[in-house]
PDB file of N, CA and C in Angstrom:
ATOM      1  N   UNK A   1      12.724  -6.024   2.145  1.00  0.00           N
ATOM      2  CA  UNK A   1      11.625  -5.066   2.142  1.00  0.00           C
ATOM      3  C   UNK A   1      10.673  -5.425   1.011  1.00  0.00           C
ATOM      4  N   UNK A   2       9.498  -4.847   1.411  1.00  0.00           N
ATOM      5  CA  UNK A   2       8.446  -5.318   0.080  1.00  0.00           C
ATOM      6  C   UNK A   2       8.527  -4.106  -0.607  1.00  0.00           C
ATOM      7  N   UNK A   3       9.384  -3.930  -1.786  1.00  0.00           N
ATOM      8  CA  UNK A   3       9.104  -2.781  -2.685  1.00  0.00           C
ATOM      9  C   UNK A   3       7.755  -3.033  -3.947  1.00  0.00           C
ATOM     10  N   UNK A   4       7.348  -4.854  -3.600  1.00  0.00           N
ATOM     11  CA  UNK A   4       6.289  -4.861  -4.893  1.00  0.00           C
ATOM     12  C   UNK A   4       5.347  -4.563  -4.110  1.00  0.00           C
ATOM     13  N   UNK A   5       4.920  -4.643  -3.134  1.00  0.00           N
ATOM     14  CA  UNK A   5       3.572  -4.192  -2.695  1.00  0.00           C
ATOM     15  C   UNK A   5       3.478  -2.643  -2.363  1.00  0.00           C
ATOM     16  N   UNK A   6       4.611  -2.159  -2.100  1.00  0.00           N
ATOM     17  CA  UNK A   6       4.848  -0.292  -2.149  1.00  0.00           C
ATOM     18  C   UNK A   6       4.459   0.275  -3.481  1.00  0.00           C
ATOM     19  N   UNK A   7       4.617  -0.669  -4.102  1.00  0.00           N
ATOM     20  CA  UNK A   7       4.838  -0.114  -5.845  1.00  0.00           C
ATOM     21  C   UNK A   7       3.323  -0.178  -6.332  1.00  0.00           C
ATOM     22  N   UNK A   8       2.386  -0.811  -5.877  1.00  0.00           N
ATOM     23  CA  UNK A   8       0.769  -1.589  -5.999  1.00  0.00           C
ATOM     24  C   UNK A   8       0.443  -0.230  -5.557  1.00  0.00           C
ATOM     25  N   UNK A   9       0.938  -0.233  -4.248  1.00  0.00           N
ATOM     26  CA  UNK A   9       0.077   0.929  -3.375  1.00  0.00           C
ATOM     27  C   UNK A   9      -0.026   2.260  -4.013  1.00  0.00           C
ATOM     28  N   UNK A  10       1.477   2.687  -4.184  1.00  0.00           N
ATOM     29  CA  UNK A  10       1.528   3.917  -4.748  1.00  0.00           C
ATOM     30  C   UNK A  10       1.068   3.938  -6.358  1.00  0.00           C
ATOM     31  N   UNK A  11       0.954   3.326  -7.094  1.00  0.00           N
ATOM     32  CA  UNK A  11       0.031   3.552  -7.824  1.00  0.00           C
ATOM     33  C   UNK A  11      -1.338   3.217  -7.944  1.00  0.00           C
ATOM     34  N   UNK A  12      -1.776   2.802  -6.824  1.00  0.00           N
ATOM     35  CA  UNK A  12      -3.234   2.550  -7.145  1.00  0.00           C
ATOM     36  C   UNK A  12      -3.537   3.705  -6.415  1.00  0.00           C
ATOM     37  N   UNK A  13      -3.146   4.821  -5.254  1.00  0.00           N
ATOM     38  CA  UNK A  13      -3.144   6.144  -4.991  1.00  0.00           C
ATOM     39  C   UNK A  13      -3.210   6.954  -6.116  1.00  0.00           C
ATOM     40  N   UNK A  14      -2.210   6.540  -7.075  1.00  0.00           N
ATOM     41  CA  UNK A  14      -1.992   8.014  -7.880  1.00  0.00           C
ATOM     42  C   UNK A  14      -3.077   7.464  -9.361  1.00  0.00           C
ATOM     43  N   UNK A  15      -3.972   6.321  -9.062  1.00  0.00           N
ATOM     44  CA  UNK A  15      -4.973   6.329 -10.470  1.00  0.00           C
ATOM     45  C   UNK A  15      -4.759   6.228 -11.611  1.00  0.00           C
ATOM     46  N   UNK A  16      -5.692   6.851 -12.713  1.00  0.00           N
ATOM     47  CA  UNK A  16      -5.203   6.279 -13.779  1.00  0.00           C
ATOM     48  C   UNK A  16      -4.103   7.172 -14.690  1.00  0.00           C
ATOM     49  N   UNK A  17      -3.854   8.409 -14.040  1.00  0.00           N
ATOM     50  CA  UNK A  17      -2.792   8.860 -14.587  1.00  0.00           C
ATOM     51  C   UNK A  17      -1.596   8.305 -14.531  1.00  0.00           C
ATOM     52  N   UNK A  18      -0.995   7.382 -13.758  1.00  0.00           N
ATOM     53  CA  UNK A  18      -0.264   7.277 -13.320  1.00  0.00           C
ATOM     54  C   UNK A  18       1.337   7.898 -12.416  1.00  0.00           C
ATOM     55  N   UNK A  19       2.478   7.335 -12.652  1.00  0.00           N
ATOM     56  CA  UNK A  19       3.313   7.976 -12.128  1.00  0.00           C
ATOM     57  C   UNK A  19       4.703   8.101 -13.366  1.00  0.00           C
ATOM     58  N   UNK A  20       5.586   8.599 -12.968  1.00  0.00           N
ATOM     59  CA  UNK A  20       6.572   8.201 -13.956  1.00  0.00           C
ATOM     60  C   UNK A  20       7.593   7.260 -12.428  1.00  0.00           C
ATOM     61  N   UNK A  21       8.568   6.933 -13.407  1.00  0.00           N
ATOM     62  CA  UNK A  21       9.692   5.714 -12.707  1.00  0.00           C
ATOM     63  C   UNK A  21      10.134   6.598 -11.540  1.00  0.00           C
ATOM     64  N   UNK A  22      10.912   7.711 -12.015  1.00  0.00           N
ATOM     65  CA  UNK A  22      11.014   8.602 -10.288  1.00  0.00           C
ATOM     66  C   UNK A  22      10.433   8.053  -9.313  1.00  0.00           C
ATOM     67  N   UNK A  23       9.059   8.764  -9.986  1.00  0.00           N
ATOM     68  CA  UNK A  23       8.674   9.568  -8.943  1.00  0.00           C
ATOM     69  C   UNK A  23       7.746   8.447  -8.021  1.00  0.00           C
ATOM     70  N   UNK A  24       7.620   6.730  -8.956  1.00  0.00           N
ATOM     71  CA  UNK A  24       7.740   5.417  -7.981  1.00  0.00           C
ATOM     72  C   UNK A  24       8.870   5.495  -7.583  1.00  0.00           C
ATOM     73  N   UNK A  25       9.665   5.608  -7.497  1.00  0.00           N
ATOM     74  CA  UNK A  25      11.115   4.774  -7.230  1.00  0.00           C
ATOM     75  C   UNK A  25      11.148   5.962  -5.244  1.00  0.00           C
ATOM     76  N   UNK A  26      10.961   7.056  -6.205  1.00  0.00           N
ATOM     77  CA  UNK A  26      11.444   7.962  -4.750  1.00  0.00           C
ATOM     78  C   UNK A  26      10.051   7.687  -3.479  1.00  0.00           C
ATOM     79  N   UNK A  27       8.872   7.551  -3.935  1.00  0.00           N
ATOM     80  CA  UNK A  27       7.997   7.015  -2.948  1.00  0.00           C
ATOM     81  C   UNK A  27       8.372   5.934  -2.202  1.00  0.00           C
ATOM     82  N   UNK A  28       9.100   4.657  -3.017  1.00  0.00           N
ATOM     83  CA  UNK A  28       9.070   3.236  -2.554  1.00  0.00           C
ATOM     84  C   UNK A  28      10.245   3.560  -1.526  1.00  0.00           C
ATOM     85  N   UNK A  29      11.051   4.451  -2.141  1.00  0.00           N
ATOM     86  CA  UNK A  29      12.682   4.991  -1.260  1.00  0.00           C
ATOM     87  C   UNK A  29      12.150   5.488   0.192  1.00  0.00           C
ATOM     88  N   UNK A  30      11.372   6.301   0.036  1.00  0.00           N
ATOM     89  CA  UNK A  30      10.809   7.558   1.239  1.00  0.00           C
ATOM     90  C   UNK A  30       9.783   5.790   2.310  1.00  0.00           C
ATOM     91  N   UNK A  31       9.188   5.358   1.789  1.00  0.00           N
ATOM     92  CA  UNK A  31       8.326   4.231   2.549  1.00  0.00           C
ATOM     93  C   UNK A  31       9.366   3.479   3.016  1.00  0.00           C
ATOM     94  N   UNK A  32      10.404   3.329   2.352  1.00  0.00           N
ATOM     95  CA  UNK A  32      11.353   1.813   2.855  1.00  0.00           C
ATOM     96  C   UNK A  32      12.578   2.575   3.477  1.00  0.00           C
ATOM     97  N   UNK A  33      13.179   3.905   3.801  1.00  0.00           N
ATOM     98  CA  UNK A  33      14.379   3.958   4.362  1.00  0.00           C
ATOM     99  C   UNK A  33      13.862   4.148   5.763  1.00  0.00           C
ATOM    100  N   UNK A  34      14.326   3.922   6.297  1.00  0.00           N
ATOM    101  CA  UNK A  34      13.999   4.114   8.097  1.00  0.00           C
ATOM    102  C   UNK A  34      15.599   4.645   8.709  1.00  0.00           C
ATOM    103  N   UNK A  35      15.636   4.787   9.744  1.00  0.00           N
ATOM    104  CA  UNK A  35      16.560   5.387  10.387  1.00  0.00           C
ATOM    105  C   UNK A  35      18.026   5.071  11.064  1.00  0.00           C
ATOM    106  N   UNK A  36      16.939   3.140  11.173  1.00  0.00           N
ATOM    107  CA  UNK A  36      18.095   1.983  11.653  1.00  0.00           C
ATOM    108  C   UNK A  36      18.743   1.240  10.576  1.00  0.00           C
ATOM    109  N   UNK A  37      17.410   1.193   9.181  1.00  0.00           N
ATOM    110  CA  UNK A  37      18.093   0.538   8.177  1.00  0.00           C
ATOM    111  C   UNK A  37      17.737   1.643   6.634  1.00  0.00           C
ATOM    112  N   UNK A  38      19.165   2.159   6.374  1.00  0.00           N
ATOM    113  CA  UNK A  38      19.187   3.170   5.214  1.00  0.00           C
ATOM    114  C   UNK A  38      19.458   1.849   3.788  1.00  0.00           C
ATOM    115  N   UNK A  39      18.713   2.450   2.901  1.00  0.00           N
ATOM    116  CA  UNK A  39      18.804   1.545   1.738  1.00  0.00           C
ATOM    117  C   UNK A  39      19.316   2.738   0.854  1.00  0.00           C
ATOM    118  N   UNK A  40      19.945   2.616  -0.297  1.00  0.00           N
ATOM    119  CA  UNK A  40      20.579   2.995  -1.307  1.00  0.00           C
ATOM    120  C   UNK A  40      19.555   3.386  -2.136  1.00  0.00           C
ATOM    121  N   UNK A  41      19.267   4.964  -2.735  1.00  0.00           N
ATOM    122  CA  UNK A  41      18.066   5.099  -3.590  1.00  0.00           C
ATOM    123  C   UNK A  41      18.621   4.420  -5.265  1.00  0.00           C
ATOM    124  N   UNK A  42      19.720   4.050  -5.080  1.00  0.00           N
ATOM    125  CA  UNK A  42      19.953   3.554  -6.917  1.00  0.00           C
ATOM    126  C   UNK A  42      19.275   2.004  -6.988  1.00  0.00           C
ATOM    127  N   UNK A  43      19.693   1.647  -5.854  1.00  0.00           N
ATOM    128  CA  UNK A  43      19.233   0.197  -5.502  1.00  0.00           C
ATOM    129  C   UNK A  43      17.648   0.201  -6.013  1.00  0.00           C
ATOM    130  N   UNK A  44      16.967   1.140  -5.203  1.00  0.00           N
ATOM    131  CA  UNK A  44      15.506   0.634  -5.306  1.00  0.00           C
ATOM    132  C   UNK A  44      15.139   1.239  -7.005  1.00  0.00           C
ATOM    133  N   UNK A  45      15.951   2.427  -7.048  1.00  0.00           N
ATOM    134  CA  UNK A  45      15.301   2.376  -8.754  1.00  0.00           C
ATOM    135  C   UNK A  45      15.594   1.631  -9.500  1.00  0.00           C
ATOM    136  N   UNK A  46      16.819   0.728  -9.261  1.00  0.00           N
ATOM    137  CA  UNK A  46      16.831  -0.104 -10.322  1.00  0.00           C
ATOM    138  C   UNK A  46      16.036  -1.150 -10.199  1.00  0.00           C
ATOM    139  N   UNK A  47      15.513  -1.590  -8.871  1.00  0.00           N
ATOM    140  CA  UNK A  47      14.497  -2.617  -8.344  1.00  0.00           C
ATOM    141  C   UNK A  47      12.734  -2.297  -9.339  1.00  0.00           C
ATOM    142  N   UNK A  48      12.734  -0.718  -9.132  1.00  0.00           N
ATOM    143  CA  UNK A  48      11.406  -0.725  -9.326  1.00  0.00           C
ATOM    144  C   UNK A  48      11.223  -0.638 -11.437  1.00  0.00           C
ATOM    145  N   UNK A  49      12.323   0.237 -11.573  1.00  0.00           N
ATOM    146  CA  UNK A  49      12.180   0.401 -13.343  1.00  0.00           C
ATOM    147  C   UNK A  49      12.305  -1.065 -13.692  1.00  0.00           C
ATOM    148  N   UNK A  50      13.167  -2.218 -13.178  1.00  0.00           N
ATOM    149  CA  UNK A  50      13.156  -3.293 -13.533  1.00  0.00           C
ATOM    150  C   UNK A  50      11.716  -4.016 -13.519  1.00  0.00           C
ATOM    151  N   UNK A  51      10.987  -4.267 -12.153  1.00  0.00           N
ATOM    152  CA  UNK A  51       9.812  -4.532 -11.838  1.00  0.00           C
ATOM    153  C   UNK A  51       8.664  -4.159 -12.959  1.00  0.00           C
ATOM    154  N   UNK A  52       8.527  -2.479 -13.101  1.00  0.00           N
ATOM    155  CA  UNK A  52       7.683  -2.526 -13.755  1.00  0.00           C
ATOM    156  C   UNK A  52       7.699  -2.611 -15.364  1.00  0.00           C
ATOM    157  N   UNK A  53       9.071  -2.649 -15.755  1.00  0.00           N
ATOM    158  CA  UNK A  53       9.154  -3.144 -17.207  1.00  0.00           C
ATOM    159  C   UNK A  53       9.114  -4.395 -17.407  1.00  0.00           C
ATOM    160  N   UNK A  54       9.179  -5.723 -16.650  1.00  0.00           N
ATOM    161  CA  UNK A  54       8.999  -6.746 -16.121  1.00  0.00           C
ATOM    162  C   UNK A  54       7.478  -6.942 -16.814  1.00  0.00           C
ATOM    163  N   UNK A  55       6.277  -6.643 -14.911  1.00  0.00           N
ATOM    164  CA  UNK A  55       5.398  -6.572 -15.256  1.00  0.00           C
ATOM    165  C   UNK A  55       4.824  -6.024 -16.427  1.00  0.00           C
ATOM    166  N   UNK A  56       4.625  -5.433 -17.256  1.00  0.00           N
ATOM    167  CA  UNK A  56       4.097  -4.752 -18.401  1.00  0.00           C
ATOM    168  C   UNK A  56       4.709  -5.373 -19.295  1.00  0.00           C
ATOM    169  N   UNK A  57       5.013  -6.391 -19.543  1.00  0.00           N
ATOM    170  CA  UNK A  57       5.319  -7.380 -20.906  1.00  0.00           C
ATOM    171  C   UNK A  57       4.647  -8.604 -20.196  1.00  0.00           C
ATOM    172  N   UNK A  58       4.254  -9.158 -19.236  1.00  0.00           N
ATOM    173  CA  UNK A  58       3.316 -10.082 -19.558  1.00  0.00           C
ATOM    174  C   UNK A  58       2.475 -10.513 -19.586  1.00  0.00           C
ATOM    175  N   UNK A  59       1.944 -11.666 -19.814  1.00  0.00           N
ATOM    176  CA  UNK A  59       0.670 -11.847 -21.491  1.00  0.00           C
ATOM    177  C   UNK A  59      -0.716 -11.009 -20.370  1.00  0.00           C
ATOM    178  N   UNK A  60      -0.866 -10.995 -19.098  1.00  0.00           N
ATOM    179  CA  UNK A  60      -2.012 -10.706 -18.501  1.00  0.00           C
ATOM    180  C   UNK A  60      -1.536  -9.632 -17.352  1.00  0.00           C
ATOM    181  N   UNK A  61      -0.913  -8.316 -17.932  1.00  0.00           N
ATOM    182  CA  UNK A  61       0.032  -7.218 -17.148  1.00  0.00           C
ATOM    183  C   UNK A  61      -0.777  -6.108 -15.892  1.00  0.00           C
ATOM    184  N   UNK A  62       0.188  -6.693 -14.750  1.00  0.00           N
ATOM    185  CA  UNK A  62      -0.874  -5.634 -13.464  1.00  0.00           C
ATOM    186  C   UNK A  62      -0.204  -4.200 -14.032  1.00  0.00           C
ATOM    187  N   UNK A  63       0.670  -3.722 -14.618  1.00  0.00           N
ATOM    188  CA  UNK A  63       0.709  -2.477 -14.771  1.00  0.00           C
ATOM    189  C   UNK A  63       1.404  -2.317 -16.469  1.00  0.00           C
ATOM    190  N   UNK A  64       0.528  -1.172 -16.550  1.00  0.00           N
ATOM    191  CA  UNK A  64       0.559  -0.689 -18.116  1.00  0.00           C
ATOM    192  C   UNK A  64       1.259   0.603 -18.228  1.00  0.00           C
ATOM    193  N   UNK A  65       2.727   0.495 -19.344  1.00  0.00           N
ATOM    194  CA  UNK A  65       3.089   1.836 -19.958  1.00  0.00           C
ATOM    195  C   UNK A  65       2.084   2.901 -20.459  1.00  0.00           C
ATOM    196  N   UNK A  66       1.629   3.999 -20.193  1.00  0.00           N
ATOM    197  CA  UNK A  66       0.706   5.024 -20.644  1.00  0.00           C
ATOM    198  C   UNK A  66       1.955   5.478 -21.347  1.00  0.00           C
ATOM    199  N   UNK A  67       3.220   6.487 -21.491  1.00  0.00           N
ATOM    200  CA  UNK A  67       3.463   6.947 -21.990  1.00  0.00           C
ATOM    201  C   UNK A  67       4.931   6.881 -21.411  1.00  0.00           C
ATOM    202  N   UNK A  68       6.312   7.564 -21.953  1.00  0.00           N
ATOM    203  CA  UNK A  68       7.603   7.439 -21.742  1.00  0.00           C
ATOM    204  C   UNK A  68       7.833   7.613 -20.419  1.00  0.00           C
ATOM    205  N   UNK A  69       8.051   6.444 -19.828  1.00  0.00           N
ATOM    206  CA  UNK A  69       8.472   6.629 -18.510  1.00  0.00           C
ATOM    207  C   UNK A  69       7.233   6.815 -17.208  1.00  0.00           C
ATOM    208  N   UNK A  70       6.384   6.515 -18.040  1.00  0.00           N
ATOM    209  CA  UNK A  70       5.114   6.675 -16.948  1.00  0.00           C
ATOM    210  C   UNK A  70       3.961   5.305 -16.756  1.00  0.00           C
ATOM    211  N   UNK A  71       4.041   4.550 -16.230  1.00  0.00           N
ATOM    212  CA  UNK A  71       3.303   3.537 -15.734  1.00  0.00           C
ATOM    213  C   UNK A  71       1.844   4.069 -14.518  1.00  0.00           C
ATOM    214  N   UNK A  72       0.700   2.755 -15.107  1.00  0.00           N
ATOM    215  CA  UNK A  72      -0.104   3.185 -13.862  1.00  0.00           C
ATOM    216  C   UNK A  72      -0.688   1.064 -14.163  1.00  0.00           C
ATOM    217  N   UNK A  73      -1.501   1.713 -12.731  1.00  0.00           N
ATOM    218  CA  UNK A  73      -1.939  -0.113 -12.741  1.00  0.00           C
ATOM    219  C   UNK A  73      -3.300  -0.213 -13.740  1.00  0.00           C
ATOM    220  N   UNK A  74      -2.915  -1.603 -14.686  1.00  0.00           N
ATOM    221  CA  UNK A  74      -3.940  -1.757 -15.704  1.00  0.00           C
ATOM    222  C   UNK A  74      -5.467  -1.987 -15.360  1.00  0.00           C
ATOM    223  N   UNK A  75      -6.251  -1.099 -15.913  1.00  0.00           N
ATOM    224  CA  UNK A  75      -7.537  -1.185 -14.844  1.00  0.00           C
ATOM    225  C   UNK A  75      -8.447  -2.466 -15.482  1.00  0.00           C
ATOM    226  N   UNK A  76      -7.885  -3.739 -16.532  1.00  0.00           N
ATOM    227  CA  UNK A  76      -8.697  -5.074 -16.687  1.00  0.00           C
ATOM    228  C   UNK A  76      -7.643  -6.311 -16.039  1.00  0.00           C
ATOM    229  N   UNK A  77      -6.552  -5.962 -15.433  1.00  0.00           N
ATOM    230  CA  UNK A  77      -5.819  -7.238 -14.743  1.00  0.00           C
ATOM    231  C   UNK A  77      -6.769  -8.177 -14.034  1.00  0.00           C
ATOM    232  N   UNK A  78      -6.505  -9.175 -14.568  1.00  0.00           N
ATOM    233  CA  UNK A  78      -7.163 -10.262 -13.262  1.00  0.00           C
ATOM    234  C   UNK A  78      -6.561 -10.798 -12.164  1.00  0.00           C
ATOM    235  N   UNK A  79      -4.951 -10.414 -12.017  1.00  0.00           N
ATOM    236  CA  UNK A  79      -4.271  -9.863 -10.768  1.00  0.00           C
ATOM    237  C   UNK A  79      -4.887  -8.738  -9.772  1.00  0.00           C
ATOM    238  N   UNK A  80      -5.175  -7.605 -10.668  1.00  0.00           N
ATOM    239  CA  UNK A  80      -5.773  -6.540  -9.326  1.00  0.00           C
ATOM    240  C   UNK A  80      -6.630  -7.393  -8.880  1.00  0.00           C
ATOM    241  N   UNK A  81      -8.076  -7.831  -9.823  1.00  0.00           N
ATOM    242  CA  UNK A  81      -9.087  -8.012  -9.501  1.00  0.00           C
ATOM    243  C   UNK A  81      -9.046  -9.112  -8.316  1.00  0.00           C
ATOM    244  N   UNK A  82      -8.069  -9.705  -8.394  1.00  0.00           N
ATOM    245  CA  UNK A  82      -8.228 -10.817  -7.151  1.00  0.00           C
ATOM    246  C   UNK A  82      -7.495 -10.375  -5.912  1.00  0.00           C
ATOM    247  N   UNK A  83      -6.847  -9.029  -6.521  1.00  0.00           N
ATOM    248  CA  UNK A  83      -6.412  -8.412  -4.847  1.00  0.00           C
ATOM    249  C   UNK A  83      -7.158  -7.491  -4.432  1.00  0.00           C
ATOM    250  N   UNK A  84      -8.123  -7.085  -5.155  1.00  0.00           N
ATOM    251  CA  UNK A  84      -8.934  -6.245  -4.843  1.00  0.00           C
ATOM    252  C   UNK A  84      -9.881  -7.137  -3.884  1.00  0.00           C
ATOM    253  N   UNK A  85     -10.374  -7.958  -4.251  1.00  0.00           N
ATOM    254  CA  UNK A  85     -11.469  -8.973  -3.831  1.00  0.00           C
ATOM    255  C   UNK A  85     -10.554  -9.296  -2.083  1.00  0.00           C
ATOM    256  N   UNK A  86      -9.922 -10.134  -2.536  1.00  0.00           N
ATOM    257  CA  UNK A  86      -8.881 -10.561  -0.943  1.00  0.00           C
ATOM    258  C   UNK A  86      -9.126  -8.853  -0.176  1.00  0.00           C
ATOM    259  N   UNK A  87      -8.583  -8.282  -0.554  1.00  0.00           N
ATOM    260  CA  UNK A  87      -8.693  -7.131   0.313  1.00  0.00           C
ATOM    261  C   UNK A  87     -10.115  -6.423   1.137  1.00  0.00           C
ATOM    262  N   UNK A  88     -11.259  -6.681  -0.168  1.00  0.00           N
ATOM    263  CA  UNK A  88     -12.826  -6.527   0.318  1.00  0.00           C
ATOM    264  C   UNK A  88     -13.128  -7.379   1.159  1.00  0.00           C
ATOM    265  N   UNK A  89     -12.597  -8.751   1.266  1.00  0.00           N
ATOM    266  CA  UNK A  89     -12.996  -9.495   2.194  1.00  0.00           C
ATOM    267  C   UNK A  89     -12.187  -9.397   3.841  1.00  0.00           C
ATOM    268  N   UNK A  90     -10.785  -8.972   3.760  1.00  0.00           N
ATOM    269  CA  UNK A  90     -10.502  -8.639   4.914  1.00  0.00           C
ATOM    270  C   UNK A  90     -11.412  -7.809   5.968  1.00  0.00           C
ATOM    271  N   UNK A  91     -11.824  -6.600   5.179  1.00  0.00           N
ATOM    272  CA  UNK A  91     -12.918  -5.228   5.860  1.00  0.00           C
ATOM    273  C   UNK A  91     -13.579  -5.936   6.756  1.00  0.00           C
ATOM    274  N   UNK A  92     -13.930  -5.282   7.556  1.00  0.00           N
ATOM    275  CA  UNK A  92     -14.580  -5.659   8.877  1.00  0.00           C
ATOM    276  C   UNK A  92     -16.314  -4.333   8.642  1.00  0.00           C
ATOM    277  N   UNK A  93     -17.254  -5.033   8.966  1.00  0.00           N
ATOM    278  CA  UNK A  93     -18.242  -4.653   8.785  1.00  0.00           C
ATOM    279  C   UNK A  93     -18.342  -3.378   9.888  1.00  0.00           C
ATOM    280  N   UNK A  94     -18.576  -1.876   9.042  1.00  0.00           N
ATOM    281  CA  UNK A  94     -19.002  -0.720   9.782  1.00  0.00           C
ATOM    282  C   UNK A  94     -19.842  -0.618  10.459  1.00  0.00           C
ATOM    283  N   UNK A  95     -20.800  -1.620  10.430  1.00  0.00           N
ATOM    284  CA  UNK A  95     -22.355  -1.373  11.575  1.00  0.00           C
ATOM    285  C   UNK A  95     -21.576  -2.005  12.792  1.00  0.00           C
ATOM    286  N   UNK A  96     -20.536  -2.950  12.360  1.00  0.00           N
ATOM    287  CA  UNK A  96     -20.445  -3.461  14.005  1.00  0.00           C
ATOM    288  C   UNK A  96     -19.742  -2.751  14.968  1.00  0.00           C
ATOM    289  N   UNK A  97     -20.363  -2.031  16.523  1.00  0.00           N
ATOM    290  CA  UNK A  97     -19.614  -1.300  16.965  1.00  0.00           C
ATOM    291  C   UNK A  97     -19.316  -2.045  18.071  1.00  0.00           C
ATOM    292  N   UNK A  98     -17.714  -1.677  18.597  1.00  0.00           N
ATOM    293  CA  UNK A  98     -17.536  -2.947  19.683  1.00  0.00           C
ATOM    294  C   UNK A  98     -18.304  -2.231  20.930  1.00  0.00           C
ATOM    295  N   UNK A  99     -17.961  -3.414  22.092  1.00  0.00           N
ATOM    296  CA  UNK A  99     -18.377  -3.115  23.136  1.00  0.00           C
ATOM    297  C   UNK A  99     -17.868  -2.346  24.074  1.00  0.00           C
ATOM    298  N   UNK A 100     -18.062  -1.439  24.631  1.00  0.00           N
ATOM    299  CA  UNK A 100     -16.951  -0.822  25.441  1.00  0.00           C
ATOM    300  C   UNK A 100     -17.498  -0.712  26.531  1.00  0.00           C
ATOM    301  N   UNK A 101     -16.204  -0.895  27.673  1.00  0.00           N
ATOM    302  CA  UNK A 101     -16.085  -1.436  28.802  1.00  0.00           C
ATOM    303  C   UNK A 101     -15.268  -0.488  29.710  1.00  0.00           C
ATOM    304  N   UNK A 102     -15.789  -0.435  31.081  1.00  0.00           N
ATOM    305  CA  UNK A 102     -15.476   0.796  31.658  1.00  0.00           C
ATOM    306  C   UNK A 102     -14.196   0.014  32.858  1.00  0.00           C
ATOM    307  N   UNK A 103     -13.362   0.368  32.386  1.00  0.00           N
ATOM    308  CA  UNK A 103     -12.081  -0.152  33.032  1.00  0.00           C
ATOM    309  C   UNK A 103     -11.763   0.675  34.016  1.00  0.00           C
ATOM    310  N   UNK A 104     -11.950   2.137  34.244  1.00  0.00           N
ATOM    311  CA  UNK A 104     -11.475   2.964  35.240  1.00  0.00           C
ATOM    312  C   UNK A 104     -11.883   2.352  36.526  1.00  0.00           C
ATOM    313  N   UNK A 105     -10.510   3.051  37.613  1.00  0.00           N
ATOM    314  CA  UNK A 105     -10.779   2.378  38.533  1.00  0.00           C
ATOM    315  C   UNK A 105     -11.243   3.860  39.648  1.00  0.00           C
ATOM    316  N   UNK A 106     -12.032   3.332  40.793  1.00  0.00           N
ATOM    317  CA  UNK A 106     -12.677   4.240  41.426  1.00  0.00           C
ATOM    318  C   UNK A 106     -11.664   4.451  42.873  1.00  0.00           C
ATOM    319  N   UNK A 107     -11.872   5.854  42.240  1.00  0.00           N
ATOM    320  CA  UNK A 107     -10.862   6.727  43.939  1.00  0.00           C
ATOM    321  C   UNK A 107     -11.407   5.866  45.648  1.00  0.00           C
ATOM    322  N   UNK A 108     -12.679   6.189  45.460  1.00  0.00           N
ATOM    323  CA  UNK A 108     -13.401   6.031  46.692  1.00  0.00           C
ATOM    324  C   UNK A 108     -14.317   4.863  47.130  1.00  0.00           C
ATOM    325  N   UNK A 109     -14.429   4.456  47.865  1.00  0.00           N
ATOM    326  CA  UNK A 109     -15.316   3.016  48.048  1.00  0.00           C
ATOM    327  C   UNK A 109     -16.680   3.472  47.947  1.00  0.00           C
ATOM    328  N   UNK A 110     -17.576   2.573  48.189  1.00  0.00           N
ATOM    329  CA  UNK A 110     -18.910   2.856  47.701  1.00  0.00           C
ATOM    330  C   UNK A 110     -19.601   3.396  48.654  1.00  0.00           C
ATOM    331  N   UNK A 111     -18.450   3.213  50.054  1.00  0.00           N
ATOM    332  CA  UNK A 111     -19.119   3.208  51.572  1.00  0.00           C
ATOM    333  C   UNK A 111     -19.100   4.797  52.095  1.00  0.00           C
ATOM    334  N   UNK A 112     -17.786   5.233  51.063  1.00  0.00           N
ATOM    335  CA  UNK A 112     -17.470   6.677  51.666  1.00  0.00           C
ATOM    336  C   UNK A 112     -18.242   7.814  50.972  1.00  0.00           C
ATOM    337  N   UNK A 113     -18.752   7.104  49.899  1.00  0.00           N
ATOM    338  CA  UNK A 113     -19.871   8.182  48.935  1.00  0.00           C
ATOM    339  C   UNK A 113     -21.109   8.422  49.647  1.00  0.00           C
ATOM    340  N   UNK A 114     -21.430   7.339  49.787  1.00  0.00           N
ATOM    341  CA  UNK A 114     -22.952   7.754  50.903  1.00  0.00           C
ATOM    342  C   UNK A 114     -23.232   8.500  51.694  1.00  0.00           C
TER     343      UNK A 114
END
């Protein structure tokens, strides 16, 4: 499972306040258990407190300690900034509207309308 890109998401949702380790850990838990495959919530907290004490020691850190136990994503990384960018470029331009096409099919022939 991708718990590092769950972990991106949910804090770039929750801004610059950030979150504390929970209350990532139980988001990344709630996104990643499904019904066919149950994951262990100790598992992923130890995945994510590891992760983000990880990240936040090095030299150019996507996420920054604010305060005991509370992380948010660092708003000068030049990590975001290049996923931010990749991501602006995926977007698909709002003026373009597709074409739509009339697929229904008709009860009656053209012969019996007349």
């Amino acid at each position: 499972m991708d718990y590092e890109g769950e972990i991106v998401r949910i804090l770039s949702e929750a801004g610059a306040d950030g979150l504390s380790v929970m209350k990532i850990s139980r988001h990344v838990y709630n996104a990643s258990n499904t019904f066919f495959e149950t994951i262990d919530f100790e598992e992923v907290h130890r995945f994510v407190s590891n992760w983000l004490f990880r990240k936040s020691r090095q030299s150019s850190p996507i996420v920054e300690k604010t305060s005991r136990g509370v992380y948010r994503l660092h708003p000068h990384s030049a990590v975001l900034t290049q996923l931010k960018f990749a991501f602006d470029n995926e977007t698909t331009d709002d003026n373009e509207k597709p074409v739509l096409q009339d697929l229904s099919l008709c009860m009656f022939d053209d012969d019996e309308m007349g």
